[in-house]
N, C-alpha and C. Protein backbone atom coordinates (compact mmCIF):
# COMPACT_ATOMS: atom_id res chain seq x y z
N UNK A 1 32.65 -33.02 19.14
CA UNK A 1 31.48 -32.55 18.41
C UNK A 1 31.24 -33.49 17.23
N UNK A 2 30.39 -33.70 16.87
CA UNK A 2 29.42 -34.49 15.94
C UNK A 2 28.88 -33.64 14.97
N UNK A 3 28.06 -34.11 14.01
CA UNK A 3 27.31 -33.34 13.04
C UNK A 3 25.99 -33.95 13.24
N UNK A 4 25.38 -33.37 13.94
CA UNK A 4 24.16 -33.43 14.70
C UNK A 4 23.01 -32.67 13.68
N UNK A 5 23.24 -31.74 12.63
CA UNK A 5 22.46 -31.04 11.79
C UNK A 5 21.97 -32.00 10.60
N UNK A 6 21.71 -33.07 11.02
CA UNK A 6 21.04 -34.17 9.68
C UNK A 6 19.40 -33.98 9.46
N UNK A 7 18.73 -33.85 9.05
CA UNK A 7 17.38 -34.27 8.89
C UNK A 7 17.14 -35.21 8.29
N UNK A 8 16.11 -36.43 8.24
CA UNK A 8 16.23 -37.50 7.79
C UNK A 8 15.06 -37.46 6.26
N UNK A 9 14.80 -36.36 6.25
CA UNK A 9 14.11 -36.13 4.75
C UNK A 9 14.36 -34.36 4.39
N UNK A 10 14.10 -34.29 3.35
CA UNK A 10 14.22 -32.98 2.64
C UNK A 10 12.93 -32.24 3.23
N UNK A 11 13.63 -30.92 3.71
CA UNK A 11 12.16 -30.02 4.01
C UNK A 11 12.29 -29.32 2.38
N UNK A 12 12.73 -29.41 1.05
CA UNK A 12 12.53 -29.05 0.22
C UNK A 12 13.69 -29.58 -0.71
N UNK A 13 12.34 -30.39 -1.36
CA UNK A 13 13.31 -31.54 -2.29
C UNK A 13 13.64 -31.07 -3.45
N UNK A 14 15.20 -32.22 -3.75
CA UNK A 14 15.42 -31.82 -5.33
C UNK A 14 14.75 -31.92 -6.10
N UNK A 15 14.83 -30.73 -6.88
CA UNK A 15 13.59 -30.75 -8.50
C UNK A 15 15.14 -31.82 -9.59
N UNK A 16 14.06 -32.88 -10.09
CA UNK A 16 14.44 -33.27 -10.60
C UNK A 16 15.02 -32.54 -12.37
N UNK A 17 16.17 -33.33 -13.03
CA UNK A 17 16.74 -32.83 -13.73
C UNK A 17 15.77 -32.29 -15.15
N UNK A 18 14.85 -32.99 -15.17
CA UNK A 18 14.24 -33.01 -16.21
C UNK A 18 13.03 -31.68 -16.21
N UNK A 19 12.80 -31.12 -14.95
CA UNK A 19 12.34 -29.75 -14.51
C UNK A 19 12.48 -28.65 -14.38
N UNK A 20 14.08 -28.78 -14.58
CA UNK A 20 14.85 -27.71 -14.42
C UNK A 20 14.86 -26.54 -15.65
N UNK A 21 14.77 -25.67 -15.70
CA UNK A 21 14.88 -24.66 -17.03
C UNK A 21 16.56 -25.14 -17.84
N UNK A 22 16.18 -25.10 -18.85
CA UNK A 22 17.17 -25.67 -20.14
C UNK A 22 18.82 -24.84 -19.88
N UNK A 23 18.66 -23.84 -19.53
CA UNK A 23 19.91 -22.82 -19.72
C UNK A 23 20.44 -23.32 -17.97
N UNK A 24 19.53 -23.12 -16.64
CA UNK A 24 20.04 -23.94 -16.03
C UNK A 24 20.50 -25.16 -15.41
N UNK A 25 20.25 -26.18 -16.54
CA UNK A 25 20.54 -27.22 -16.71
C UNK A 25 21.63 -27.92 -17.07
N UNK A 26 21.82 -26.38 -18.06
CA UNK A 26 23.48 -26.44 -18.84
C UNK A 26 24.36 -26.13 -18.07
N UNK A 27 24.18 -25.07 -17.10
CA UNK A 27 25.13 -24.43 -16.29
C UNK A 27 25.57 -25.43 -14.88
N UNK A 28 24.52 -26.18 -14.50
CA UNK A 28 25.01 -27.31 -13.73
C UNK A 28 25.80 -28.34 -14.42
N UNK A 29 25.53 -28.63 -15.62
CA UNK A 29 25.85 -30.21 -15.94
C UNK A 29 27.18 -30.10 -16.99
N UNK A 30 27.26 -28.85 -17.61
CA UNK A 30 28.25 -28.95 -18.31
C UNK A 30 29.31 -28.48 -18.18
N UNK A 31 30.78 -29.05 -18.47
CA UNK A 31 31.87 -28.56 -18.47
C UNK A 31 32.51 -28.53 -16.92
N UNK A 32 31.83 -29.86 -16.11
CA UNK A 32 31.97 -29.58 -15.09
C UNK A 32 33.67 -29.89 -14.58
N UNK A 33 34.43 -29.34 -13.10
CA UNK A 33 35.40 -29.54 -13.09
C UNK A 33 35.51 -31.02 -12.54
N UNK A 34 36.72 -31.60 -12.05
CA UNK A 34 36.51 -32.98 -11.82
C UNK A 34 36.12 -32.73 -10.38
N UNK A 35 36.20 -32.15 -9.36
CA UNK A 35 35.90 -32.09 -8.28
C UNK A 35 34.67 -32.26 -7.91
N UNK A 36 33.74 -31.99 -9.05
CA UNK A 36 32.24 -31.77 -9.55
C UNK A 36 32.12 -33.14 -10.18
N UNK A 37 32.37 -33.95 -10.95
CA UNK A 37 31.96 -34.88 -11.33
C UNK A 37 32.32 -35.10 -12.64
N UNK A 38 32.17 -36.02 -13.50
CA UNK A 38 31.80 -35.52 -14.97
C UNK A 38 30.67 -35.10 -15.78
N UNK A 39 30.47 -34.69 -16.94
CA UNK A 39 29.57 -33.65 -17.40
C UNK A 39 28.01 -34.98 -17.35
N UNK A 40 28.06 -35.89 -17.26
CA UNK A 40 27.45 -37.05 -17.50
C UNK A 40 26.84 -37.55 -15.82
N UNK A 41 27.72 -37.27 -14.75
CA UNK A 41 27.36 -37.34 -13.33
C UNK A 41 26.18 -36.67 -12.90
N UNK A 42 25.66 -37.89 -11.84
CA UNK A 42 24.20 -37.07 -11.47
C UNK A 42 24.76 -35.88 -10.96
N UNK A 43 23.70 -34.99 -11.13
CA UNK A 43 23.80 -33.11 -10.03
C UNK A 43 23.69 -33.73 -8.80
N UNK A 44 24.80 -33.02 -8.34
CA UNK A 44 24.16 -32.94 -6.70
C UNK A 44 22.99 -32.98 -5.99
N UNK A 45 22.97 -32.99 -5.26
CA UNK A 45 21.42 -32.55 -4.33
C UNK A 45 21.61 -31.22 -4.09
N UNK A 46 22.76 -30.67 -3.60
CA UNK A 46 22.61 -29.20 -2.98
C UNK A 46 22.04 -28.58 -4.44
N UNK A 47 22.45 -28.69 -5.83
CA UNK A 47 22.36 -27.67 -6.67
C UNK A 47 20.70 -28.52 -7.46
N UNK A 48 20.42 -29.62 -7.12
CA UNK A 48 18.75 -29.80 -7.45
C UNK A 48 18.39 -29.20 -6.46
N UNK A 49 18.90 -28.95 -5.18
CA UNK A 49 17.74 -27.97 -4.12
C UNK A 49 17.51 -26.69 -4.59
N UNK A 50 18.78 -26.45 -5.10
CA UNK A 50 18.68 -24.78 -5.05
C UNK A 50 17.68 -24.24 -6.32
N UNK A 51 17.96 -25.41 -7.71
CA UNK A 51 17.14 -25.68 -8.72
C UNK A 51 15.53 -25.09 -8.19
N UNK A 52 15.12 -25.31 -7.15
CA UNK A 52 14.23 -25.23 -6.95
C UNK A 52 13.43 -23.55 -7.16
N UNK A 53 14.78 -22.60 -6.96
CA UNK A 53 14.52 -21.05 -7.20
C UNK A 53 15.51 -20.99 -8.46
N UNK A 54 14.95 -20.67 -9.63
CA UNK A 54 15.45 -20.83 -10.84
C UNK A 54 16.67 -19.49 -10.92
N UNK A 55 15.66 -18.52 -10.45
CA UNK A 55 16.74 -17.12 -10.70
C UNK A 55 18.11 -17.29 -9.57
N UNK A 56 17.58 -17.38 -8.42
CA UNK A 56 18.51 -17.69 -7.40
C UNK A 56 19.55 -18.27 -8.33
N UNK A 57 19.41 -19.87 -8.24
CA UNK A 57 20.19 -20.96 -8.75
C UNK A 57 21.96 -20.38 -9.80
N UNK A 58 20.87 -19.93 -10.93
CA UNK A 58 21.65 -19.09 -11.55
C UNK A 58 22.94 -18.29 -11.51
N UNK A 59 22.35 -17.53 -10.35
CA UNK A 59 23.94 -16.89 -9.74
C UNK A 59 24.31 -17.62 -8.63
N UNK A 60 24.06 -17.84 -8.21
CA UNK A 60 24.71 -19.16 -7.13
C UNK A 60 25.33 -19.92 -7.51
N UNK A 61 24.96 -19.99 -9.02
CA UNK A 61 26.17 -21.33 -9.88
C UNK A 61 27.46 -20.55 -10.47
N UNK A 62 27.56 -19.42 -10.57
CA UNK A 62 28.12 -18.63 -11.17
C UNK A 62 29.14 -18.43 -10.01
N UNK A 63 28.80 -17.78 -8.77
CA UNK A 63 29.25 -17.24 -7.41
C UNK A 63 29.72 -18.58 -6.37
N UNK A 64 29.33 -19.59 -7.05
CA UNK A 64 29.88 -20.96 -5.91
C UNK A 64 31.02 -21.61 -6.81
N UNK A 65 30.57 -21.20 -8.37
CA UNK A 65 31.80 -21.94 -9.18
C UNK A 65 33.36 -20.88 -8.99
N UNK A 66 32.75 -19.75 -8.82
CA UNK A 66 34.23 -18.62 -8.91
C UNK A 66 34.89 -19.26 -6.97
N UNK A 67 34.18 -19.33 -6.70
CA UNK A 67 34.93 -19.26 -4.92
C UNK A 67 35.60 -20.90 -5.13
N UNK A 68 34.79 -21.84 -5.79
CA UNK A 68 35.30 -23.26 -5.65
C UNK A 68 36.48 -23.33 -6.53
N UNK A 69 36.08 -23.34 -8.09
CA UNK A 69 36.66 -23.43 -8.89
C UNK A 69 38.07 -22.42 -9.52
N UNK A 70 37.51 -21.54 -8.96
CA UNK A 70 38.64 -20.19 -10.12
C UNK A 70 39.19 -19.31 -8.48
N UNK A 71 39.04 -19.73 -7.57
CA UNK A 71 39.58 -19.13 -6.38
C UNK A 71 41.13 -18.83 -6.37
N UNK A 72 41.74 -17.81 -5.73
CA UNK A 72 43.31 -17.43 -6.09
C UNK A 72 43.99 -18.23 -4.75
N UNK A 73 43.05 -18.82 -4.09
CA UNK A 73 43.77 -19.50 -2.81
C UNK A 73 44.23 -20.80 -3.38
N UNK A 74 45.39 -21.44 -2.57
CA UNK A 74 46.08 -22.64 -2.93
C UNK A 74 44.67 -23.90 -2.92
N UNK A 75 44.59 -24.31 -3.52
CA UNK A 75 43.27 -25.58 -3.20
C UNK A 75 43.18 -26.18 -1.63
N UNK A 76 44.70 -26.53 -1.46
CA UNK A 76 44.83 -26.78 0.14
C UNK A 76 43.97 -26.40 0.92
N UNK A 77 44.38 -24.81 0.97
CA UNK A 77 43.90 -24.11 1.97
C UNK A 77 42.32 -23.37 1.79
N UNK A 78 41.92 -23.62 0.73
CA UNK A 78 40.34 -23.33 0.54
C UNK A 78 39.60 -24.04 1.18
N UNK A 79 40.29 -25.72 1.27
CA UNK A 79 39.80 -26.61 1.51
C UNK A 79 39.49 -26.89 2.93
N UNK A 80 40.70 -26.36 3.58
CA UNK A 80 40.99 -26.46 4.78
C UNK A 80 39.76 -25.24 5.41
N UNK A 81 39.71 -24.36 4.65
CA UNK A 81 39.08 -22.92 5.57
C UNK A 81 37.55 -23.72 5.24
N UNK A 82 37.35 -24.27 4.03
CA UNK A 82 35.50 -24.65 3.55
C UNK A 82 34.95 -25.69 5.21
N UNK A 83 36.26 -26.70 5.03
CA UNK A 83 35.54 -28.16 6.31
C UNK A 83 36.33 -27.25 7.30
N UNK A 84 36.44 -26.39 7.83
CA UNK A 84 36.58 -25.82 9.05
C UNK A 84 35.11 -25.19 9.14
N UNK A 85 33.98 -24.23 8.50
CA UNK A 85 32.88 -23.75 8.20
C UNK A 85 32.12 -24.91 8.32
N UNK A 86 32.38 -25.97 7.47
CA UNK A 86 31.54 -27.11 7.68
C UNK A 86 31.55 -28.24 8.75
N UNK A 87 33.06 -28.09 9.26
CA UNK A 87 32.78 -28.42 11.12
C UNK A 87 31.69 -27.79 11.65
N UNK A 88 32.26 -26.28 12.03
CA UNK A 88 31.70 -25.46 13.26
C UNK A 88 29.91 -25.00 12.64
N UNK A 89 29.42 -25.28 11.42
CA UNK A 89 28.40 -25.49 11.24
C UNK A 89 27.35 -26.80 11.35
N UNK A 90 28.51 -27.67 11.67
CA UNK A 90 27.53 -28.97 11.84
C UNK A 90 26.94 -29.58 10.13
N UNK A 91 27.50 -28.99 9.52
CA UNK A 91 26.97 -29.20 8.16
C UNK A 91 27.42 -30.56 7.63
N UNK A 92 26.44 -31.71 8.25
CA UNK A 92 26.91 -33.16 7.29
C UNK A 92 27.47 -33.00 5.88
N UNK A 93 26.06 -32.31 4.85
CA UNK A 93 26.76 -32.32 3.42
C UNK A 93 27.87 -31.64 3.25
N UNK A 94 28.03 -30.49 4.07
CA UNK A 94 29.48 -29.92 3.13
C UNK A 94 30.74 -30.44 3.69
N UNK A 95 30.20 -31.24 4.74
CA UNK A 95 31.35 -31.56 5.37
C UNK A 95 32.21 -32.99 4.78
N UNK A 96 31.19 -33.63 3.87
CA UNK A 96 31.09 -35.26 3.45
C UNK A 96 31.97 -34.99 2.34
N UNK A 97 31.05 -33.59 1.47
CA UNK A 97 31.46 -33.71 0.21
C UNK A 97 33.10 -33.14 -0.09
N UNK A 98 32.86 -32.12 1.12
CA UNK A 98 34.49 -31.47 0.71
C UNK A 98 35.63 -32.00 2.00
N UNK A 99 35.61 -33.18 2.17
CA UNK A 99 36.23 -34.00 2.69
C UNK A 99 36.96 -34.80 1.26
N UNK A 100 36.18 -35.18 0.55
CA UNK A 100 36.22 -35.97 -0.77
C UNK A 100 36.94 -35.01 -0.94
N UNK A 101 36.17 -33.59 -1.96
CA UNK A 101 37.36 -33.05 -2.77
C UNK A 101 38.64 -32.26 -2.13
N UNK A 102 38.83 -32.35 -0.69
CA UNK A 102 40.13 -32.16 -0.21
C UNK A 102 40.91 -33.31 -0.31
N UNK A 103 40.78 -34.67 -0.08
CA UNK A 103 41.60 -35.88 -0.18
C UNK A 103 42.04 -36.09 -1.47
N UNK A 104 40.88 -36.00 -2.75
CA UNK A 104 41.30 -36.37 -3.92
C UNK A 104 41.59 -35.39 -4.62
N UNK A 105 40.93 -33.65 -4.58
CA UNK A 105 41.79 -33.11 -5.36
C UNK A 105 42.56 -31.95 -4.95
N UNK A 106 42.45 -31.59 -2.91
CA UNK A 106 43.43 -30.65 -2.73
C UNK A 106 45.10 -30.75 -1.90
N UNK A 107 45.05 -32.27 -2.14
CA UNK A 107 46.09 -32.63 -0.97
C UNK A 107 45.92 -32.90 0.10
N UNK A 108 44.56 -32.63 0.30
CA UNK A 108 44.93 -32.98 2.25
C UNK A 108 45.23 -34.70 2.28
N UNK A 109 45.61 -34.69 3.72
CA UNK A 109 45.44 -36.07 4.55
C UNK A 109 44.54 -36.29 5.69
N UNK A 110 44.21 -37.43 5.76
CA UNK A 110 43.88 -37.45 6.78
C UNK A 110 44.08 -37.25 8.22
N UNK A 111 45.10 -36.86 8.84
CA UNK A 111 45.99 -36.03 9.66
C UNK A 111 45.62 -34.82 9.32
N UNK A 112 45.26 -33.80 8.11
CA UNK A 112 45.00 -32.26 8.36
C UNK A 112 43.70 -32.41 8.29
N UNK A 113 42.40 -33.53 7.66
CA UNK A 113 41.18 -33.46 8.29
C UNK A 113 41.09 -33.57 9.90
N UNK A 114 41.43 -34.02 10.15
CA UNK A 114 42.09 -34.41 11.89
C UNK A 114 42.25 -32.66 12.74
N UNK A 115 43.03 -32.43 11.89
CA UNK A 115 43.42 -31.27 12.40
C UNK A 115 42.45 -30.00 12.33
N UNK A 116 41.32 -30.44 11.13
CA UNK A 116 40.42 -29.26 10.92
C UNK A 116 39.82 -29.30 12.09
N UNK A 117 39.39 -30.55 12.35
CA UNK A 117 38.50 -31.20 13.74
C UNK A 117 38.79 -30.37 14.63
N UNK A 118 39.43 -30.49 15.46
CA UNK A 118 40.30 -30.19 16.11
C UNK A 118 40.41 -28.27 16.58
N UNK A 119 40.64 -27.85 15.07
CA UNK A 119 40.83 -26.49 15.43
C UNK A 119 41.96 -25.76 15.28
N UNK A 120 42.57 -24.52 15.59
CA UNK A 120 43.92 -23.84 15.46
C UNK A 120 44.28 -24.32 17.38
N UNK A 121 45.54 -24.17 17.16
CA UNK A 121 46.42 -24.60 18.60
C UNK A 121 46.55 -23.40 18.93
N UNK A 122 46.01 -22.83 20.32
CA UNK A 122 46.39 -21.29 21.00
C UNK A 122 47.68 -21.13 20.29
N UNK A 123 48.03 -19.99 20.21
CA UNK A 123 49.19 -19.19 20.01
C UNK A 123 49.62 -19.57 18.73
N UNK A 124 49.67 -20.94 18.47
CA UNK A 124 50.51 -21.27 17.38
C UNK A 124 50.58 -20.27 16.29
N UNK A 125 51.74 -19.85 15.80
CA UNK A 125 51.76 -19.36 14.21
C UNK A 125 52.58 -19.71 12.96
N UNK A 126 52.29 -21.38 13.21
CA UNK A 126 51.37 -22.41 12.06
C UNK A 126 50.86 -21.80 10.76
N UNK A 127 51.32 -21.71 9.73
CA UNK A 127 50.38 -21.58 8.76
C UNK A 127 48.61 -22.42 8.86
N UNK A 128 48.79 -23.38 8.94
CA UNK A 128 47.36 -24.19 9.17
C UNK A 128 46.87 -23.52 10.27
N UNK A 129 47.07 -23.55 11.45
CA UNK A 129 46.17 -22.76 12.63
C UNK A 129 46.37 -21.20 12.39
N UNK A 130 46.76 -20.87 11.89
CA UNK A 130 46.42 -18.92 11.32
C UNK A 130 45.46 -19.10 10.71
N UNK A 131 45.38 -19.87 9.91
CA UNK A 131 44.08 -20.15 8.94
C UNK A 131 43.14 -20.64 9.24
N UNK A 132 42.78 -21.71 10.08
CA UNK A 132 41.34 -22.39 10.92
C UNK A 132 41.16 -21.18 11.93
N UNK A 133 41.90 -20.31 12.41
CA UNK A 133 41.70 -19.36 13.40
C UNK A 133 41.33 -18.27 13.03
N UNK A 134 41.88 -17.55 11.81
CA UNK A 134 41.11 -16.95 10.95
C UNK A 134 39.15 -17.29 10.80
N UNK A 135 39.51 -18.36 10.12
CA UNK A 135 38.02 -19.18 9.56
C UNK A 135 37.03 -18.86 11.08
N UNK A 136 37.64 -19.61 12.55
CA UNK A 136 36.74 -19.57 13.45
C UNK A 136 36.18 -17.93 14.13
N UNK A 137 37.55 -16.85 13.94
CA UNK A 137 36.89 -15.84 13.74
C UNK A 137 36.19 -15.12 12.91
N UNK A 138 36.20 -15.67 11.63
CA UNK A 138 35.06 -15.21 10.85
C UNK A 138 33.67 -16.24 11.15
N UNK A 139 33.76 -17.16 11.26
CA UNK A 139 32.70 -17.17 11.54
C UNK A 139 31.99 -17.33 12.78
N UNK A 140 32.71 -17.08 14.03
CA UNK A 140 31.99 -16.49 15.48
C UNK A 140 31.89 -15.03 15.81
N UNK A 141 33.37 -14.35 15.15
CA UNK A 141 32.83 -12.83 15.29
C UNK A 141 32.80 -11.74 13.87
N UNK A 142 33.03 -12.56 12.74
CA UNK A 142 32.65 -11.98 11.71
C UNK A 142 33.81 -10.81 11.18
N UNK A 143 34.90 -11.42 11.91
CA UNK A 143 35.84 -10.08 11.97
C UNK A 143 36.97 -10.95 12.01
N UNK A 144 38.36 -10.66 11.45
CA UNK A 144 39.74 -11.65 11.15
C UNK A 144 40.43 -10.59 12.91
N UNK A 145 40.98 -10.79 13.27
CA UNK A 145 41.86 -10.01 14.24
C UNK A 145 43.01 -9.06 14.00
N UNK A 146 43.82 -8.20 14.45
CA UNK A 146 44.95 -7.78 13.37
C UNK A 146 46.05 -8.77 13.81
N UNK A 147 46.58 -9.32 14.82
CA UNK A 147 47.54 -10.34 14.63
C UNK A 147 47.55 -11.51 13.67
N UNK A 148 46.07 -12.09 13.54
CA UNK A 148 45.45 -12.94 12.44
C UNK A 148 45.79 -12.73 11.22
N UNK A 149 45.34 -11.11 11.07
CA UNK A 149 45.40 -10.40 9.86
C UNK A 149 46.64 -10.23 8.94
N UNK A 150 47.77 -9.81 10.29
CA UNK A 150 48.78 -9.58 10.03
C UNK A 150 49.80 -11.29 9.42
N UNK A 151 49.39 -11.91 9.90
CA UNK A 151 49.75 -13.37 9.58
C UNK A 151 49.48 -13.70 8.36
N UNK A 152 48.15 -13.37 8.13
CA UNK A 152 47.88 -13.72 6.79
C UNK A 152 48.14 -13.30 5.21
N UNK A 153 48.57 -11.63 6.13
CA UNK A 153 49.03 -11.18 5.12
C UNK A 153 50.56 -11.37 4.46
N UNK A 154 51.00 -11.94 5.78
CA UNK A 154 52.43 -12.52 5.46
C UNK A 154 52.47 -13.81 3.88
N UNK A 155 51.60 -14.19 3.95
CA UNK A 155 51.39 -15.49 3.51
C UNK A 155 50.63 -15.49 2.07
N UNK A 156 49.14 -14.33 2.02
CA UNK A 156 48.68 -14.54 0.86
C UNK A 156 48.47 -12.84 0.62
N UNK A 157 48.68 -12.42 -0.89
CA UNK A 157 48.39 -11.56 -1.06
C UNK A 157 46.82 -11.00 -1.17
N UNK A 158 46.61 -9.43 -1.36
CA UNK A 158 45.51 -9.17 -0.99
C UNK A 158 43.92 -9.55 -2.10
N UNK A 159 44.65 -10.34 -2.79
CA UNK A 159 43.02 -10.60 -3.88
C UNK A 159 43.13 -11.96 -3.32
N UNK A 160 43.63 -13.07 -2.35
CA UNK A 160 43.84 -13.98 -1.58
C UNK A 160 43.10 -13.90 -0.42
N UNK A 161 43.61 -12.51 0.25
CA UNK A 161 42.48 -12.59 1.38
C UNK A 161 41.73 -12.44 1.33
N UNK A 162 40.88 -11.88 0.23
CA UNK A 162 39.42 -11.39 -0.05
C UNK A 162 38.78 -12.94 -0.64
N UNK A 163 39.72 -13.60 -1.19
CA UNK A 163 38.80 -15.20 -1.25
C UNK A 163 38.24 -15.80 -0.15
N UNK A 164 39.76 -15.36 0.85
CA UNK A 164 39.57 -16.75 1.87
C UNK A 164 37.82 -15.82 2.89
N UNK A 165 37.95 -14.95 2.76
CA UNK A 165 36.74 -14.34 3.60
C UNK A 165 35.46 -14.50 2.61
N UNK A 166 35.27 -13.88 1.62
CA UNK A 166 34.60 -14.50 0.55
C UNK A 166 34.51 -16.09 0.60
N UNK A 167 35.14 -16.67 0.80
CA UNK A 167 35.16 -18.48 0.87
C UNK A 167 34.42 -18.58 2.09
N UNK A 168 34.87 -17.97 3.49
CA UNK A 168 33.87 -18.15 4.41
C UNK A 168 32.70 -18.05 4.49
N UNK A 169 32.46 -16.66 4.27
CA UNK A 169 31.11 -16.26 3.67
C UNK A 169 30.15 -17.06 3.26
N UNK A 170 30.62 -17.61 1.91
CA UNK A 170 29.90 -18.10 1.27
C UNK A 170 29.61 -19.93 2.04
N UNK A 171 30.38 -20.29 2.02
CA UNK A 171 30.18 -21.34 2.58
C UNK A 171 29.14 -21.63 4.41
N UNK A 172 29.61 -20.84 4.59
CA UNK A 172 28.90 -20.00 6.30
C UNK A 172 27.44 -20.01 5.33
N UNK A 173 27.47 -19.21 4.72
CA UNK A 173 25.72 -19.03 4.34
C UNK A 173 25.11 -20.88 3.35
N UNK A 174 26.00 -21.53 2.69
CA UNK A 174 25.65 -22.79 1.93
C UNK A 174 25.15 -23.81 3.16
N UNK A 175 26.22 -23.86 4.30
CA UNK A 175 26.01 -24.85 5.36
C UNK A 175 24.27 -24.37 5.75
N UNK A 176 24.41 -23.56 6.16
CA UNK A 176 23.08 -22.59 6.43
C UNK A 176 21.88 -22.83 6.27
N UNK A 177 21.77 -23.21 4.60
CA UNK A 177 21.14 -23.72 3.52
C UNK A 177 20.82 -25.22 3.99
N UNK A 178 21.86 -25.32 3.80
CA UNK A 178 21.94 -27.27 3.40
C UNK A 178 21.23 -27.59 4.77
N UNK A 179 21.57 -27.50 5.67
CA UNK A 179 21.14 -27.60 7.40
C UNK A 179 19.31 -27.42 7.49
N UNK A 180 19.37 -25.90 7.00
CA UNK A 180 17.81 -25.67 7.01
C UNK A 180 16.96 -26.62 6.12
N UNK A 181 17.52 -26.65 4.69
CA UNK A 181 16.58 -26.96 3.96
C UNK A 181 16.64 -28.98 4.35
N UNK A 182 17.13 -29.02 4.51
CA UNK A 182 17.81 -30.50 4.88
C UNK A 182 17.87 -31.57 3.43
N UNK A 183 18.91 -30.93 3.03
CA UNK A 183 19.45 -31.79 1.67
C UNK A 183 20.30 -32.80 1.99
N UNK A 184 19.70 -33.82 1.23
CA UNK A 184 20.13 -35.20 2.18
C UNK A 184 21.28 -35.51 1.16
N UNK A 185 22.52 -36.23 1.60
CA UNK A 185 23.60 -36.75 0.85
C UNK A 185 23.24 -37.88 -0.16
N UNK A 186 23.88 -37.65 -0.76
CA UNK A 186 23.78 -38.97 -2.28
C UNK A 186 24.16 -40.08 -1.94
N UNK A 187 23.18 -41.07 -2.53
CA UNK A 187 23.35 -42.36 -1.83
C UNK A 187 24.43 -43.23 -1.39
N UNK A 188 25.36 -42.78 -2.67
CA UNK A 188 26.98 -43.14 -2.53
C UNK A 188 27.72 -42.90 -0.99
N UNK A 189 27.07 -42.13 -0.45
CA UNK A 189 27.56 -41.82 1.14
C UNK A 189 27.03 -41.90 1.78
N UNK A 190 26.14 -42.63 1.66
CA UNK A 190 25.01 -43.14 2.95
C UNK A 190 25.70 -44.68 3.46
């Protein structure tokens, strides 16, 4: 599989920075973590798209910074469950960008991007394939399994599992976004 979900222009472009309402301007650009850039780094495209619905934006910056940033899951494995969502969604951008911040700031290798590819191994009970298997049942049947369940609970406690599904979620609905609206990657990755 490929990431076949590219559009080659924005069906709804970034509002530039200088358009943006003042308070959410601040909330994108400042204090950002390094995974994000520095406070001085252009905004993204995904968050000039979203710029585009001011109220939206708002809590979306609030609700994408708690799942990214302040999440109780190991970074690893956020990372691992986000580009598993952004495989099986076909999602170029989320797949580009959180490729980056898994290599540089959650540990992965290139061997466990490999492996996101790829998928959970039948049966295995792998910490890594409990978790992409998890991820692929949340997002094909919207539901973790109880052997799944039971695995996971071995592993993370319960304000843990409510991230990693919350992490799906949210990301399941961003790819969604990014796909439809067709927010094109920053030039740096072209």
């Amino acid at each position: 599989m490929d990431m076949p979900h590219r559009i080659d222009t924005p069906r709804i472009a970034p509002l530039p920075l200088d358009r943006w309402q003042p308070d959410l301007r601040l909330a994108a650009t400042g204090g950002r973590a390094p995974e994000l850039g520095a406070p001085d780094a252009p905004v993204l495209n995904v968050l000039a798209t979203i710029a585009n619905h001011p109220a939206l934006a708002k809590h979306f910056m609030g609700w994408a910074g708690q799942l990214l940033l302040r999440s109780s899951l190991p970074a690893r494995d956020r990372e691992m469950a986000i580009l598993r969502v952004g495989w099986l969604a076909r999602a170029t951008y989320e797949w580009t960008h959180h490729v980056e911040i898994g290599l540089d700031h959650a540990g992965l290798t290139a061997a466990d991007i490999e492996a996101v590819k790829a998928g959970a191994h039948p049966g295995s009970a792998a910490d890594d394939d409990v978790l992409l298997r998890a991820v692929d049942q949340l997002v094909g049947g919207h539901f973790i399994d109880d052997p799944t369940w039971a695995a996971l609970a071995a592993r993370f406690d319960q304000t843990q599992l409510m991230d990693l599904v919350f992490v799906v979620g949210n990301y399941t609905m961003i790819s969604m976004a990014l796909n439809s609206f067709g927010v094109q990657l920053e030039s740096k990755y072209r």
